[in-house]
Protein backbone atom coordinates (compact mmCIF):
# COMPACT_ATOMS: atom_id res chain seq x y z
CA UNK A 1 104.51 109.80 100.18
CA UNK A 2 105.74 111.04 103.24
CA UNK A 3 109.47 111.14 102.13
CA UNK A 4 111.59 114.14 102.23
CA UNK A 5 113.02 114.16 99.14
CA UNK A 6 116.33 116.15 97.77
CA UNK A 7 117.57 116.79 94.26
CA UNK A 8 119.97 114.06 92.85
CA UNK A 9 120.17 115.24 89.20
CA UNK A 10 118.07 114.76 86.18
CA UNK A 11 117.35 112.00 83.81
CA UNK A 12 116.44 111.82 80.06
CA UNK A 13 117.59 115.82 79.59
CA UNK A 14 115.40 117.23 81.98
CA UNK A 15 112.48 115.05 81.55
CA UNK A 16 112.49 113.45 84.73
CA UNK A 17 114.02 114.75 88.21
CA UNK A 18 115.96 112.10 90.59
CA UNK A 19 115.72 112.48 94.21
CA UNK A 20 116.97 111.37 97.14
CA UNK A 21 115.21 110.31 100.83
CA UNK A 22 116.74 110.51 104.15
CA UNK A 23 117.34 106.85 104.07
CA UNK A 24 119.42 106.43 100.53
CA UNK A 25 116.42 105.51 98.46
CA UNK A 26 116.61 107.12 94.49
CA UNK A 27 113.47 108.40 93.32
CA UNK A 28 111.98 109.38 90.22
CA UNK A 29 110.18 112.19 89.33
CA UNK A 30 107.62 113.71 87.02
CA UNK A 31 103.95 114.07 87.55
CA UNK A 32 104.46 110.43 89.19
CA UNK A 33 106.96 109.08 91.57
CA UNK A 34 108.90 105.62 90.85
CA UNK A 35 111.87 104.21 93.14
CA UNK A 36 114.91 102.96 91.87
CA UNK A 37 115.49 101.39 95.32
CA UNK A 38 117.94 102.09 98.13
CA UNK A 39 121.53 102.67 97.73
CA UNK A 40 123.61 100.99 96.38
CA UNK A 41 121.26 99.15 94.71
CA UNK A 42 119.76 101.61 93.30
CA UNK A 43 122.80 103.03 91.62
CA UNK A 44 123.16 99.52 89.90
CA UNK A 45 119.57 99.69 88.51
CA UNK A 46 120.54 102.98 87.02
CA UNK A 47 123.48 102.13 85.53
CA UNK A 48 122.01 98.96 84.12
CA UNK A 49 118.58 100.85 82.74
CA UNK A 50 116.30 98.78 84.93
CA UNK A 51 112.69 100.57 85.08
CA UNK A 52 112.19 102.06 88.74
CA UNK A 53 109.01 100.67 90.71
CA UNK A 54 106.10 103.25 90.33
CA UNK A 55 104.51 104.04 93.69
CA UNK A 56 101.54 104.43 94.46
CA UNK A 57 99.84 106.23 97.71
CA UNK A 58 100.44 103.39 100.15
CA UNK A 59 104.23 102.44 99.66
CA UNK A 60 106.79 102.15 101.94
CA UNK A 61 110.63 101.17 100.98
CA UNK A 62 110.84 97.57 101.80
CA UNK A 63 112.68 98.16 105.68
CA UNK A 64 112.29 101.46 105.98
CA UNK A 65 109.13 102.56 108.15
CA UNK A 66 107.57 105.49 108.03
């Protein structure tokens, strides 16, 4: 992915981690990786239940290079 990614908390009781890049976008965690988006949108789309985008091997944050 070529994030660095650092806990945020968990989701569903431990089914799914939530991290955090070096750029404020949330991520989601289990044997796949979705994005909630960056902050503070991302936040929102918790909040509100919105699915997170799963990511495949060539994404990039919209804005945020790599």
């Amino acid at each position: 992915m070529g994030r660095h990614l650092y806990p945020l908390g968990e989701l569903d009781h431990g089914r799914f981690f939530l991290g955090i890049d070096e750029v404020g976008v949330i991520y989601l965690v289990e044997t796949w990786v979705a994005s909630f988006g960056p902050m503070p949108h991302a936040m929102e789309n918790l909040v509100l239940g919105v699915a997170p985008r799963r990511i495949d091997g060539g994404y990039e944050p919209a804005g945020q290079p790599s």
